[in-house]
Every structure is written in C-alpha cells, then in structure tokens.
Protein backbone atom coordinates (compact mmCIF):
# COMPACT_ATOMS: atom_id res chain seq x y z
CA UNK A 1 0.00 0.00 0.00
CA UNK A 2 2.95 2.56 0.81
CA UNK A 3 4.64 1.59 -2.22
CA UNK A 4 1.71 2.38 -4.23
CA UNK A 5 0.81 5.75 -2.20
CA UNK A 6 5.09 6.48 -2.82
CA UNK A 7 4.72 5.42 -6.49
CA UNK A 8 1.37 8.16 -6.99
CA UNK A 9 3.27 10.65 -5.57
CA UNK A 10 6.44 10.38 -7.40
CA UNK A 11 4.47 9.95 -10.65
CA UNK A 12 2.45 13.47 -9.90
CA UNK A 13 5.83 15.08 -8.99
CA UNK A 14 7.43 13.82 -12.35
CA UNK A 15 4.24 15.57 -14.49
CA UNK A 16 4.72 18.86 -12.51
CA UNK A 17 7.82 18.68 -13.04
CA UNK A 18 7.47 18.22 -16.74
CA UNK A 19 4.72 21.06 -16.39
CA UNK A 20 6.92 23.42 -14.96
CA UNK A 21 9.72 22.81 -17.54
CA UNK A 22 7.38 22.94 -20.35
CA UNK A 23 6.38 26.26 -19.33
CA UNK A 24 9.22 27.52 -18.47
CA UNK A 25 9.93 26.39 -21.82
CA UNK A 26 7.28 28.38 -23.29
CA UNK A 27 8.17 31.45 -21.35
CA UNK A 28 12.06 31.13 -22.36
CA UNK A 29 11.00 31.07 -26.57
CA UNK A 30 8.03 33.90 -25.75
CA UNK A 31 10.98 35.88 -24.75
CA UNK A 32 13.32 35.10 -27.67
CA UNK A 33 10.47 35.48 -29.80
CA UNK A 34 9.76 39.18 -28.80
CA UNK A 35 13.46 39.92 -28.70
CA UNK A 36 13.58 38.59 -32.21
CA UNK A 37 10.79 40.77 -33.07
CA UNK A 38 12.19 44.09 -30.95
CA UNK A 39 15.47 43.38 -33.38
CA UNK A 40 13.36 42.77 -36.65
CA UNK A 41 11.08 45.90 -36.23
CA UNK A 42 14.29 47.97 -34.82
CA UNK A 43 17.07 46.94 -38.55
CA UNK A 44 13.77 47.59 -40.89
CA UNK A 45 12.92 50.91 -39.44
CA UNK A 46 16.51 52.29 -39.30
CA UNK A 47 16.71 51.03 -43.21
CA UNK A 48 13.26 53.19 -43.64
CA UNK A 49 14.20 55.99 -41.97
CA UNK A 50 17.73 55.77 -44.09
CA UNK A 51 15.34 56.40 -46.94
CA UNK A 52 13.31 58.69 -46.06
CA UNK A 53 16.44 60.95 -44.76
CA UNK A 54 18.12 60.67 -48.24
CA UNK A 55 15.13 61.49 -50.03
CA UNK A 56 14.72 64.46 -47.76
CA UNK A 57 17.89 66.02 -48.04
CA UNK A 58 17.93 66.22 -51.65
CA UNK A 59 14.60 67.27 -51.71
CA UNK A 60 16.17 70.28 -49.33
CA UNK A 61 18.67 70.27 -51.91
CA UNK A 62 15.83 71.46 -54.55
CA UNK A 63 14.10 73.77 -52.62
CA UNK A 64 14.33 77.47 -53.15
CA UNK A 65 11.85 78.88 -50.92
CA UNK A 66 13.58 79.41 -47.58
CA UNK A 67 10.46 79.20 -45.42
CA UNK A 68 10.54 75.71 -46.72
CA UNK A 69 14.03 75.01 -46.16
CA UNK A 70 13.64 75.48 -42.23
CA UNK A 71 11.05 73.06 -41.76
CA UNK A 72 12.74 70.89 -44.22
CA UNK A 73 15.58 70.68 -41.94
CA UNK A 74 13.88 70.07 -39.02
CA UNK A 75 12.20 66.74 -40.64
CA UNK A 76 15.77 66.15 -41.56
CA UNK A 77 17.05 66.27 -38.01
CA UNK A 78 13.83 64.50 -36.60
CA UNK A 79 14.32 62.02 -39.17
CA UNK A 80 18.13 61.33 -38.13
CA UNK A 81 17.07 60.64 -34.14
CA UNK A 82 14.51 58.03 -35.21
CA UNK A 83 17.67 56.20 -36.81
CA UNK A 84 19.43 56.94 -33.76
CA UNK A 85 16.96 55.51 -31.39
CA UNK A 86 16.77 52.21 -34.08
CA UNK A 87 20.44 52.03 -34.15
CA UNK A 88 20.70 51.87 -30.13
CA UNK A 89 18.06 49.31 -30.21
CA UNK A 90 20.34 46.66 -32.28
CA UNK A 91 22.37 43.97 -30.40
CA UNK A 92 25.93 45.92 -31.70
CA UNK A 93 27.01 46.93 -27.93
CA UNK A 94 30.05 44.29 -29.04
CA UNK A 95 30.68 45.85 -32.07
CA UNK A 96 32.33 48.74 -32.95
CA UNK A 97 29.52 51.07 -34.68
CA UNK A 98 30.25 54.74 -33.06
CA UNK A 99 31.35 56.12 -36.57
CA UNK A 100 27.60 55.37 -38.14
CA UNK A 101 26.36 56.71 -34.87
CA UNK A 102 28.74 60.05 -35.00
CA UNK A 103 27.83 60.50 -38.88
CA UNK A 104 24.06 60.41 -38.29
CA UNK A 105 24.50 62.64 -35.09
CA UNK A 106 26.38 65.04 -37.11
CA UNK A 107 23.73 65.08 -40.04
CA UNK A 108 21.48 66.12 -37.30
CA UNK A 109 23.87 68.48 -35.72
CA UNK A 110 24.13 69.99 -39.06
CA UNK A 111 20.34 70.27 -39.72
CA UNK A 112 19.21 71.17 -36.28
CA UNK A 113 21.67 74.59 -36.46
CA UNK A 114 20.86 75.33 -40.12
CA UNK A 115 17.28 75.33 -38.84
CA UNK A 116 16.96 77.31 -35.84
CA UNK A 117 18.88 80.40 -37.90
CA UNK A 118 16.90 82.93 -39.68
CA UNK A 119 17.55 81.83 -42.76
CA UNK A 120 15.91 84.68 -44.41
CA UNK A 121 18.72 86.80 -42.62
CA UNK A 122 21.21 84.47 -42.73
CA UNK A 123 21.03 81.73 -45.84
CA UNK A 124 22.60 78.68 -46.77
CA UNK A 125 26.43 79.54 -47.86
CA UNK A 126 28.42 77.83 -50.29
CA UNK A 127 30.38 75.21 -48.39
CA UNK A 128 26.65 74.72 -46.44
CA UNK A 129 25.32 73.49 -50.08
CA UNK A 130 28.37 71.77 -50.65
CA UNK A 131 27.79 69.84 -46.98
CA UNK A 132 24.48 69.12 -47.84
CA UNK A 133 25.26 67.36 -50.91
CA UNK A 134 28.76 65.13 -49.44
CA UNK A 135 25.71 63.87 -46.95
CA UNK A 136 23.16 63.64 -49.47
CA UNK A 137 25.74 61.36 -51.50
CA UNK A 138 26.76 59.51 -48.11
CA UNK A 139 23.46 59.08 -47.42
CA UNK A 140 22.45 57.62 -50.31
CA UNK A 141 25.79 55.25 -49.95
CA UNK A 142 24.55 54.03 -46.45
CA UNK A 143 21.23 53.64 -47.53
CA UNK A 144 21.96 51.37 -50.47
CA UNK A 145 24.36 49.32 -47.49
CA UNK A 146 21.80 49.11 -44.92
CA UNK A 147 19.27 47.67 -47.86
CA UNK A 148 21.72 45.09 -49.48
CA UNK A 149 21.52 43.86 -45.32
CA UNK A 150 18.04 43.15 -45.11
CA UNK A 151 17.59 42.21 -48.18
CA UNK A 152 19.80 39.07 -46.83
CA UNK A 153 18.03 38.87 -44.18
CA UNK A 154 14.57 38.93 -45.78
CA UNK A 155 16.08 36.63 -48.42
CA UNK A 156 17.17 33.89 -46.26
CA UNK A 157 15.68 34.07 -43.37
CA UNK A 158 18.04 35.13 -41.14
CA UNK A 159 17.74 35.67 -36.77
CA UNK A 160 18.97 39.04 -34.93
CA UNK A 161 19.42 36.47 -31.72
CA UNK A 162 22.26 35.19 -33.87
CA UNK A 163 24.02 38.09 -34.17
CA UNK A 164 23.94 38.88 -30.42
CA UNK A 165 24.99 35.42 -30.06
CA UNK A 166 27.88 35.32 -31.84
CA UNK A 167 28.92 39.01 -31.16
CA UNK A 168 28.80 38.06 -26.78
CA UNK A 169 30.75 34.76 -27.67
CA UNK A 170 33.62 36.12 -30.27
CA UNK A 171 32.76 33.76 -32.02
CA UNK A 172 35.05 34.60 -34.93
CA UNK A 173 34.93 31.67 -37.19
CA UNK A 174 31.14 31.92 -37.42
CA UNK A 175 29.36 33.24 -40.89
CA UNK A 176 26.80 35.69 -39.75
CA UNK A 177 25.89 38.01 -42.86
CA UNK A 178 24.51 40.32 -40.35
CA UNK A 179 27.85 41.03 -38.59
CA UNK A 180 29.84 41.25 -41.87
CA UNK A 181 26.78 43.89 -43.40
CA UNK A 182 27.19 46.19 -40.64
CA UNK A 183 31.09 45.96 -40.13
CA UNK A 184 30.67 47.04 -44.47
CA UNK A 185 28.59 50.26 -43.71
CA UNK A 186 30.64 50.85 -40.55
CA UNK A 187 34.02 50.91 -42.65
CA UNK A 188 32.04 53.34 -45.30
CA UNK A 189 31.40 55.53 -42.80
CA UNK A 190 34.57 55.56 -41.50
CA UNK A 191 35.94 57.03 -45.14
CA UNK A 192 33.21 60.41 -44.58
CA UNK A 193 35.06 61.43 -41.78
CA UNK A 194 38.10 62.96 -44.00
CA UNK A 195 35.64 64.54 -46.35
CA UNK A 196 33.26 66.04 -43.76
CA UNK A 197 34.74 69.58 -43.35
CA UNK A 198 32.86 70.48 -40.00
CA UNK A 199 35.13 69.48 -36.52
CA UNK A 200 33.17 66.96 -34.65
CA UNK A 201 34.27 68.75 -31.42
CA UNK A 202 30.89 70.33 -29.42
CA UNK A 203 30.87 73.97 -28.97
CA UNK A 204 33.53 74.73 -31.75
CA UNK A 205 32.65 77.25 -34.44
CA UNK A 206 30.96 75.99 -38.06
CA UNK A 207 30.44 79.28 -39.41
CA UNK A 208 32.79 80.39 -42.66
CA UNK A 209 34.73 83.45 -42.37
CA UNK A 210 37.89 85.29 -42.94
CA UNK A 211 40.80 84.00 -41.66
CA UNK A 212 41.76 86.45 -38.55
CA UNK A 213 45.40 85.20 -37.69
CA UNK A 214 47.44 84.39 -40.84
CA UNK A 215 50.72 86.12 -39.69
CA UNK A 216 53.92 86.88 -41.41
CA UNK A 217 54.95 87.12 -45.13
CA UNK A 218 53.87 85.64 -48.23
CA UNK A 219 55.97 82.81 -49.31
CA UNK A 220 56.42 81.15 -52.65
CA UNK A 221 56.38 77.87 -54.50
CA UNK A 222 59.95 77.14 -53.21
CA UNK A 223 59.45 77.74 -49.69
CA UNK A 224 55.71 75.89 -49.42
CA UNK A 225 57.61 72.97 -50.98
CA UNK A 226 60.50 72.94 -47.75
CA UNK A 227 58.19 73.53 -45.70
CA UNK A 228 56.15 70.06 -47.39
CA UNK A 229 58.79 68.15 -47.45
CA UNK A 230 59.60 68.85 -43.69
CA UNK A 231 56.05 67.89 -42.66
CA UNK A 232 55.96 64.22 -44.43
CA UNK A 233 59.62 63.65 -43.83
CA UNK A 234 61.24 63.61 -47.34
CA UNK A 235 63.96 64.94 -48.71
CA UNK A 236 63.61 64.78 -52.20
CA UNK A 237 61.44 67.55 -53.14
CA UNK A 238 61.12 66.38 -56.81
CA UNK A 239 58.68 64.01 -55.97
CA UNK A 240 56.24 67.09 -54.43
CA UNK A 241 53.50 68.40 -56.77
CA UNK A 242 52.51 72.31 -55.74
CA UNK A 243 49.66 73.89 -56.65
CA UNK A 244 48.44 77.30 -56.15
CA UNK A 245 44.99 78.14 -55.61
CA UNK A 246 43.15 80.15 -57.93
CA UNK A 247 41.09 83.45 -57.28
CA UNK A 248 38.07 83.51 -55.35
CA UNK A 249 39.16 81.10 -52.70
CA UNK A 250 38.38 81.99 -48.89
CA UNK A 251 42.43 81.95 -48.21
CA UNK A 252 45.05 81.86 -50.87
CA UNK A 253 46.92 78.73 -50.64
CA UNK A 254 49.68 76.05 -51.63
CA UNK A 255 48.31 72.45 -52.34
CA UNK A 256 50.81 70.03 -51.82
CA UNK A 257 51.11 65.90 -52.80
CA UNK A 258 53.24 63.61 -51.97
CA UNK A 259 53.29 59.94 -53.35
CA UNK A 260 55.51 56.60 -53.00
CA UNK A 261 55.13 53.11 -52.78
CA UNK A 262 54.74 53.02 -49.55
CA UNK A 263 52.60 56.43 -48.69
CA UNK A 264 50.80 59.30 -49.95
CA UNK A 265 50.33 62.41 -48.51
CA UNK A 266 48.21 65.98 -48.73
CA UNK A 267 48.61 69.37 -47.54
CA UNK A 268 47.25 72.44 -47.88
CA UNK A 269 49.60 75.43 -46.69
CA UNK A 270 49.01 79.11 -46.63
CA UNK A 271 50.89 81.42 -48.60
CA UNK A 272 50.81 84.19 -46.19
CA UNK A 273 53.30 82.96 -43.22
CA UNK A 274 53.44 79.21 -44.68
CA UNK A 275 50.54 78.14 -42.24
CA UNK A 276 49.38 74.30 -42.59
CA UNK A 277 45.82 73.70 -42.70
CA UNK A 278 45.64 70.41 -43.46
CA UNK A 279 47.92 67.43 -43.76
CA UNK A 280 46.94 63.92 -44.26
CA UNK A 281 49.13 61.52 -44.76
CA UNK A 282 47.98 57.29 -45.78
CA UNK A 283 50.33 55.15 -45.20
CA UNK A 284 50.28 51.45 -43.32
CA UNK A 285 51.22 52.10 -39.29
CA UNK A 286 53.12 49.08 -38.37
CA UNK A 287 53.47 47.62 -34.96
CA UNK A 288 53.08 49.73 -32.31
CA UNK A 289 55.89 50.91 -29.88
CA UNK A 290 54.89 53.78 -28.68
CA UNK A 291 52.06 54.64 -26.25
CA UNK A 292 49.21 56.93 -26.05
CA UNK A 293 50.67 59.13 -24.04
CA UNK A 294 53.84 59.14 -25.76
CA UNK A 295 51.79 59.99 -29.10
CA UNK A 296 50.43 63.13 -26.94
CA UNK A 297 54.09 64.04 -26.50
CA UNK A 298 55.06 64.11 -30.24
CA UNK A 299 51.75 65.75 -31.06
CA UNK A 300 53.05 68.91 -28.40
CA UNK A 301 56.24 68.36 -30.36
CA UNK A 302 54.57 69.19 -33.32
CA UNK A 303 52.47 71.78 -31.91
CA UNK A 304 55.63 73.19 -31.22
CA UNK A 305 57.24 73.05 -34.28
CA UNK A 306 54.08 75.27 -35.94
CA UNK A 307 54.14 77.91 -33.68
CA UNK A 308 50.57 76.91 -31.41
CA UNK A 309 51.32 78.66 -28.24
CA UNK A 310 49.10 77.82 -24.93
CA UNK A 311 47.07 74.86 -26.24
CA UNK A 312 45.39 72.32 -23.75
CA UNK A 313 44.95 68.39 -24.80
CA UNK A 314 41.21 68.25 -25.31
CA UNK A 315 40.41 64.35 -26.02
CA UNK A 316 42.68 61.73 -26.77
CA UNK A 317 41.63 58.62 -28.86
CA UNK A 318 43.57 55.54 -30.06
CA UNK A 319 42.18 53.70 -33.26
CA UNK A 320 44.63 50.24 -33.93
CA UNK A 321 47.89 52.03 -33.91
CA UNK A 322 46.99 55.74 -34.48
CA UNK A 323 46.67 58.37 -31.73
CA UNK A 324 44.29 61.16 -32.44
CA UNK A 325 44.60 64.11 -29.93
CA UNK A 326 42.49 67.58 -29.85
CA UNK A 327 43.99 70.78 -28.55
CA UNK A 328 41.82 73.82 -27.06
CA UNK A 329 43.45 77.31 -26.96
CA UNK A 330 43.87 78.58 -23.29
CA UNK A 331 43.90 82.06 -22.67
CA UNK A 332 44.03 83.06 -19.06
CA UNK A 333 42.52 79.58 -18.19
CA UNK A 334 39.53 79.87 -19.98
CA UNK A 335 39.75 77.26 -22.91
CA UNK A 336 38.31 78.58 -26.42
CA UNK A 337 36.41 75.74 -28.59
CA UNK A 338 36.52 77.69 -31.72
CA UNK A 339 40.29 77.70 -31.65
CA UNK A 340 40.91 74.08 -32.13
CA UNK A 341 43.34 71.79 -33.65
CA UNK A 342 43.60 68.28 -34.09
CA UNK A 343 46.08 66.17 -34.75
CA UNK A 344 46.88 62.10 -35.50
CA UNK A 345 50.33 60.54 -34.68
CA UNK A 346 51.83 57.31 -35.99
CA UNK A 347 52.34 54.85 -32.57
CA UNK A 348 54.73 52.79 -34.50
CA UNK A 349 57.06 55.52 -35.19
CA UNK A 350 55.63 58.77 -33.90
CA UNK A 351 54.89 60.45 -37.26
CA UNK A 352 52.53 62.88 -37.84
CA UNK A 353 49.68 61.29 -40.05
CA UNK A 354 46.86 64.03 -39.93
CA UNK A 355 46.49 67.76 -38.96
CA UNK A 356 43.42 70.22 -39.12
CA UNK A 357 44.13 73.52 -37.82
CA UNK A 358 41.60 75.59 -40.00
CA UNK A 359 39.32 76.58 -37.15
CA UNK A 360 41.84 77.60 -35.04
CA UNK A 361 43.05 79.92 -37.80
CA UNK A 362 39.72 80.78 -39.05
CA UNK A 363 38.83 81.96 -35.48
CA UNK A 364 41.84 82.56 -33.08
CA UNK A 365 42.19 86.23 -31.55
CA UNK A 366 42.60 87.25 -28.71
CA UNK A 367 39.92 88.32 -26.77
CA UNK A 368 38.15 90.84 -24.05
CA UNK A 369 37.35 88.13 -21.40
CA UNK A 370 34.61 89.72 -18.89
CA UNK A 371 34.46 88.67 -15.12
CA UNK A 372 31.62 85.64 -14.90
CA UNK A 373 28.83 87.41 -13.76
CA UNK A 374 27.70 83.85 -11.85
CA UNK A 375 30.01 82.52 -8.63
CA UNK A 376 30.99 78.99 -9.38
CA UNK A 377 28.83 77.46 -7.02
CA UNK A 378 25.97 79.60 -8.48
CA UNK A 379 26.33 77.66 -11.95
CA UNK A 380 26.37 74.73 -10.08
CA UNK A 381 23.24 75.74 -9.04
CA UNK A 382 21.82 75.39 -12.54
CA UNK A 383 23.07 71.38 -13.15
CA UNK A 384 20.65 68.50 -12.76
CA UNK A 385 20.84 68.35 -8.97
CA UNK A 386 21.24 64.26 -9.38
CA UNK A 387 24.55 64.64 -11.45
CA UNK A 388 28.02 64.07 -9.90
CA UNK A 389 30.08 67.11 -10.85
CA UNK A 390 34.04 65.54 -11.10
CA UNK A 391 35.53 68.29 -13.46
CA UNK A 392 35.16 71.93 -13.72
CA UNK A 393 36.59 74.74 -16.51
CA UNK A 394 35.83 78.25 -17.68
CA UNK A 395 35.37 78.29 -21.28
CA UNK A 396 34.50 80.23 -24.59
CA UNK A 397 32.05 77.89 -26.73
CA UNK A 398 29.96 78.57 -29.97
CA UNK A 399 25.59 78.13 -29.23
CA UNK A 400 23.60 76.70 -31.41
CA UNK A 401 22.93 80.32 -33.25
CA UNK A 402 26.70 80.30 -33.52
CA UNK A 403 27.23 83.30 -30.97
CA UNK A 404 30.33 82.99 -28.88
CA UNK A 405 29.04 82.36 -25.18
CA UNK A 406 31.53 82.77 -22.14
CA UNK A 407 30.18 79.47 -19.86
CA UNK A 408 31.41 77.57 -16.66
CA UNK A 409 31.98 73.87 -18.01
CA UNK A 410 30.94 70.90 -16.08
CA UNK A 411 32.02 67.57 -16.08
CA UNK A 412 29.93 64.92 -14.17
CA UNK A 413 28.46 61.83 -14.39
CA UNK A 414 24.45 60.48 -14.06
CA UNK A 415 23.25 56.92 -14.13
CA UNK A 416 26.73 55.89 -14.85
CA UNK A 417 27.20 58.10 -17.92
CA UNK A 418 29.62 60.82 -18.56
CA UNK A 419 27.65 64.46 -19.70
CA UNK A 420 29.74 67.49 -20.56
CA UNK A 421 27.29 70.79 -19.06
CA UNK A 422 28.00 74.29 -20.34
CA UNK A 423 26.37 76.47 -18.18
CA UNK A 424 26.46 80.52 -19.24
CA UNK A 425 28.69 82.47 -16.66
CA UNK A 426 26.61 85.43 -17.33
CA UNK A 427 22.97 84.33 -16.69
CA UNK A 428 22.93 80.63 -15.54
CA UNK A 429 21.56 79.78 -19.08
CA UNK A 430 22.18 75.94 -19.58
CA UNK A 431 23.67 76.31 -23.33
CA UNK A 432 24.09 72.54 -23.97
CA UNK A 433 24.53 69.76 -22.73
CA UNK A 434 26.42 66.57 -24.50
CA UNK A 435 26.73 62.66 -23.43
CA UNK A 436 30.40 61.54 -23.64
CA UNK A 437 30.39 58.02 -25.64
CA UNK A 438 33.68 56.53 -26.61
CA UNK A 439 35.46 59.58 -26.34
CA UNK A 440 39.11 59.53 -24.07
CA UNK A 441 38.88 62.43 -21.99
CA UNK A 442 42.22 63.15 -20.91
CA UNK A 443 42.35 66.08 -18.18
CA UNK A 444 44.67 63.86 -16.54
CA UNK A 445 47.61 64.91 -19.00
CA UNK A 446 46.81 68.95 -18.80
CA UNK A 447 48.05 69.34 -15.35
C-alpha cells in the first residue's frame, strides 16, 4: 500500500515537473520570440528611416523657398534621431559602430543649427550646399548598405538572436551576414570622416569666415615645398606636386602631394606665413611601440614646431595604432572651442599622419574676457541636482545660433554616464549639454 501511495506521488511530482519545464519552456522562446521581433522591427525601421532621410535632403537640396528650407531641416534632423533611437536598439554593444552613430548625429547636428537660424537673414552659404550634398551622397551610400543587409536577411531568413549570439561569444569563425553587413557600412562611414569639413568637437565654431590670424609674409612655391617636405619627412622635393589656388578662394593657398610606394600624402599650406591647414598623410602604421601618451608628446612636439602657443589636450583617442589628440586654446585659463586643432600621430614611429588647424586659424584672436557674472557654485546651481560634478573649466564655446558664449563647463556623471554641461557664466543659461560616448577624456595629461 505505501509503495503504491510512494509510487502516486512520485508519478504526480514527475508531471509537474514536466509542467513546470514545459512552461518555463514556453516562457524562455516567448521571450526570444519578442526579442527577435524588438530586433526585426528595430534593422527595418533604421533602413526606412535611411530612406526617407536621403530622399529628404535632396529634396532640401531642390528647394528654393527658404520658409521651406527650415522646416525641411527640421524633418531632416527628426528624421536622423529616429535612426538613432533604431540604431541603439540593435544587439551591436560588441561591435564597434560609433562612426555610423557620429555620422548620423552630425547630419542632425548639421540640420538642427541650419534650422533654428533665420535663414531669411542668414542663408545657406556655399560650403553649407556643398555639406548638404557630401551627406546627401553619403546618405544615399549608407542607404543602399543598410538595404543590401536586409535584403539578406529577408532573403534567407536570417535571426537578430544570432548576431547577439555570436557578437557576446567572439565567435570569430562563425558566418553571420549580419555582422559582416554592418562591419561594411561601418568601414564606409569611416571614409566620410576625411571629407566632412565640420570638426566633430561640441561647442567649436561651423560658421565660414575670414581667416583672422594668418601672420607673417607671403611665401612662394619654393618655400611651401621645404616647408612640405619637412612635414611628411622627405627629402627629395622632386617628388612634391605644388599647386596654387586660384582666385576667389576663402584663403590663398599652396596644395601640396606627396606619393611613393609606400605612402601618400596631402597638404594644404598658406601662402601668407606658410601656415598648414591640413595634412593627411595614408600610409600602413606598423606595430606599435609607442604609447598613447607618448603619441600626446610628439603631437606637443609638433604643436611646437608650428608655432601653437598655450594649447590644452582636449580628447585623446587611439584607433589600432593611431593616436588622435584635440587641442583647445587657453587664454588666461579659460579654454576657447573655436580655436581648435587636431592632430593624428603614428604609434609605431611617432609620425605625424593628420592635422586640421583651420578653425583655429579661421577663429583665433585674442579676446576681451569679462568677469563671470555667476560665482561657481551659483552655476552649479543650474546642473541637474542628481549629477556628480568631477571636473570643472571656464570656457569660450559657440551656441547653437553660432554666438560665442563665455560658460562655466561641467564635467559629471548620471546613471553611470559621462555628460559634458555648459552652463552661461553670465545668466545661468544651460547652453548645452552633450553625453560623452567613446570619447578619451584626458584632463589627466593637462596638469
């Protein structure tokens, strides 16, 4: 009789048991399921809203009526945080993706300030149109990516839980279309950055305008082509092509190439004082010896070398074996976005690879600082009470109208995220406010 009450109650435990499972079992794939889903509704409405953003900037492209342009922009802009908020949604925390992300938040960046200007004042420039159509073109490029993607994944059938399978496992040896689509539009973004004129840095100055510290004489074809061969390192001049700008451009200037067989290189170098704007130099950076902080030391060298007196390391970035480091101009500790200048060093050999200094030379004066009209604590006042404030600087940035603003500069962190506050040290206006992604910030190195 025991035996057979034991048996009973063994054989009910073993069905809930198998109950249980099976819905637990249930539960587990209803999960999957609506992750699946989250992922599939997420990829197809960034590739619609890639669309819809191409088509909308050429339409702004073909409008003439600037009470339509405005508006136009806005969409634009709107159009560019729906991607955003798609892109974020996407199991690619493993994968490197912060170039896409940084080329659609500077569309919007772009759109946003060409919108809340009176354009009726203040139209479109020249080198505006000509920014509108690099990311009209771009766009388009990224757009055709994105939809060569799903049509794979429409085509065969493929799972987003894959993707964030093999991305948390490494799983390197694994075929997953997915992965290899969005590493493709990834590196195509990556090649925009070089073509997009506008600095990436927050607060620095995108308005055109005469250049306001070009100093010493003018120089001529000779001399630009030293002073080219001293910045890529080569001695025999012959190999230099110079070019002189014609009339009509914003600042009369040498053009400079260099090629070999085993790099290529571009600058562009005033002819009043022999100024470099630009140098780029492609060439494959080998091993590296050097470290990060070493690269920052070459890139003062260089600094140096051009004559940029009192400049502060901004950010500091290493991409595989290339340092990238931006400079602020300090004057009486207050740092000045506008005057900026970035550079990229070599961490196999310490060369320098890249250098934009045309903001800095577009923009850099010196200039009547007033005494904050705020106390320090006062601006305080005027940050999110729940955000940890670890860093604090006086600074000169450009607002979204593009009017120079003297602000206090806050560093502190929320919810485990890093925001940059600029707070106005004149009327505790909160002038913006920017999340820090994979951006280095090295303060560290400025003391």
């Amino acid at each position: 009789m025991v035996r057979w009450i034991l048996i009973g109650v063994l054989t009910v435990g073993l069905v809930g048991v198998g109950v249980w499972g099976y819905q637990e079992h249930q539960e587990k794939n209803a999960v999957l399921i609506q992750a699946e889903n989250n992922y599939q509704r997420a990829f197809h409405e960034l590739s619609y809203y890639m669309d819809l953003m191409h088509d909308q900037i050429g339409t702004a492209l073909a409008m003439n009526s600037r009470e339509q342009l405005s508006p136009q922009m806005i969409e634009i802009w709107r159009l560019t945080s729906e991607a955003m908020s798609d892109v974020g949604q996407l199991p690619l925390t493993l994968m490197p993706f912060n170039k896409t992300e940084e080329f659609l938040s500077n569309i919007g960046d772009f759109t946003y300030q060409t919108a809340v200007r009176d354009l009726e004042e203040e139209p479109l420039n020249d080198k505006e149109v000509e920014t509108l159509q690099n990311l009209y073109e771009q766009s388009g490029e990224l757009k055709d990516e994105l939809r060569q993607v799903q049509h794979t994944v429409l085509d065969e059938n493929l799972r987003w839980m894959d993707v964030q399978l093999a991305l948390s496992t490494q799983d390197e040896q694994s075929d997953n279309t997915i992965v290899d689509g969005f590493e493709t539009v990834e590196k195509r973004v990556e090649g925009y950055a070089e073509s997009n004129a506008d600095s990436a840095l927050s607060g620095t100055s995108g308005e055109e305008h005469e250049y306001q510290n070009l100093s010493g004489g003018t120089i001529n074809q000779e001399e630009a082509a030293r002073k080219g061969g001293d910045l890529f390192q080569v001695e025999d001049q012959d190999n230099l092509n110079v070019t002189e700008s014609g009339d009509g451009a914003d600042v009369p200037i040498y053009s400079i190439s260099y090629q070999n067989d085993n790099k290529n290189g571009y600058l562009d170098i005033t002819k009043q004082g022999g100024h470099p704007l630009t140098l780029l130099v492609n060439r494959d950076v080998q091993e590296q010896n050097i470290s990060l902080n070493e690269g920052l030391e070459k890139a003062n060298d260089y600094l140096e070398q051009f004559n940029f007196d009192n400049m502060d390391v901004f950010t500091s970035n290493q991409f595989d074996n290339v340092g990238v480091y931006s400079f602020l101009y300090n004057q009486d500790d207050v740092r000045i976005y506008s005057d900026a200048i970035e550079l990229k060093i070599a961490l196999d050999n310490g060369e320098l690879l890249g250098l934009t200094a045309r903001n800095y030379f577009m923009n850099h004066k010196e200039r009547d600082i007033p005494e904050p009209e705020l106390s320090s604590e006062e601006a305080k006042d005027e940050v999110n009470p729940e955000v940890e404030i670890n860093e604090e600087h006086m600074a000169i940035i450009d607002n979204d109208v593009g009017e120079e603003v003297f602000v206090y500069e806050f560093l502190g962190v929320l919810d485990n995220e890093t925001y940059r506050i600029f707070i106005n040290a004149m009327d505790g206006t909160e002038e913006k406010v920017e999340k820090l992604g994979g951006t280095e910030i090295n303060y560290a190195s400025m003391s």
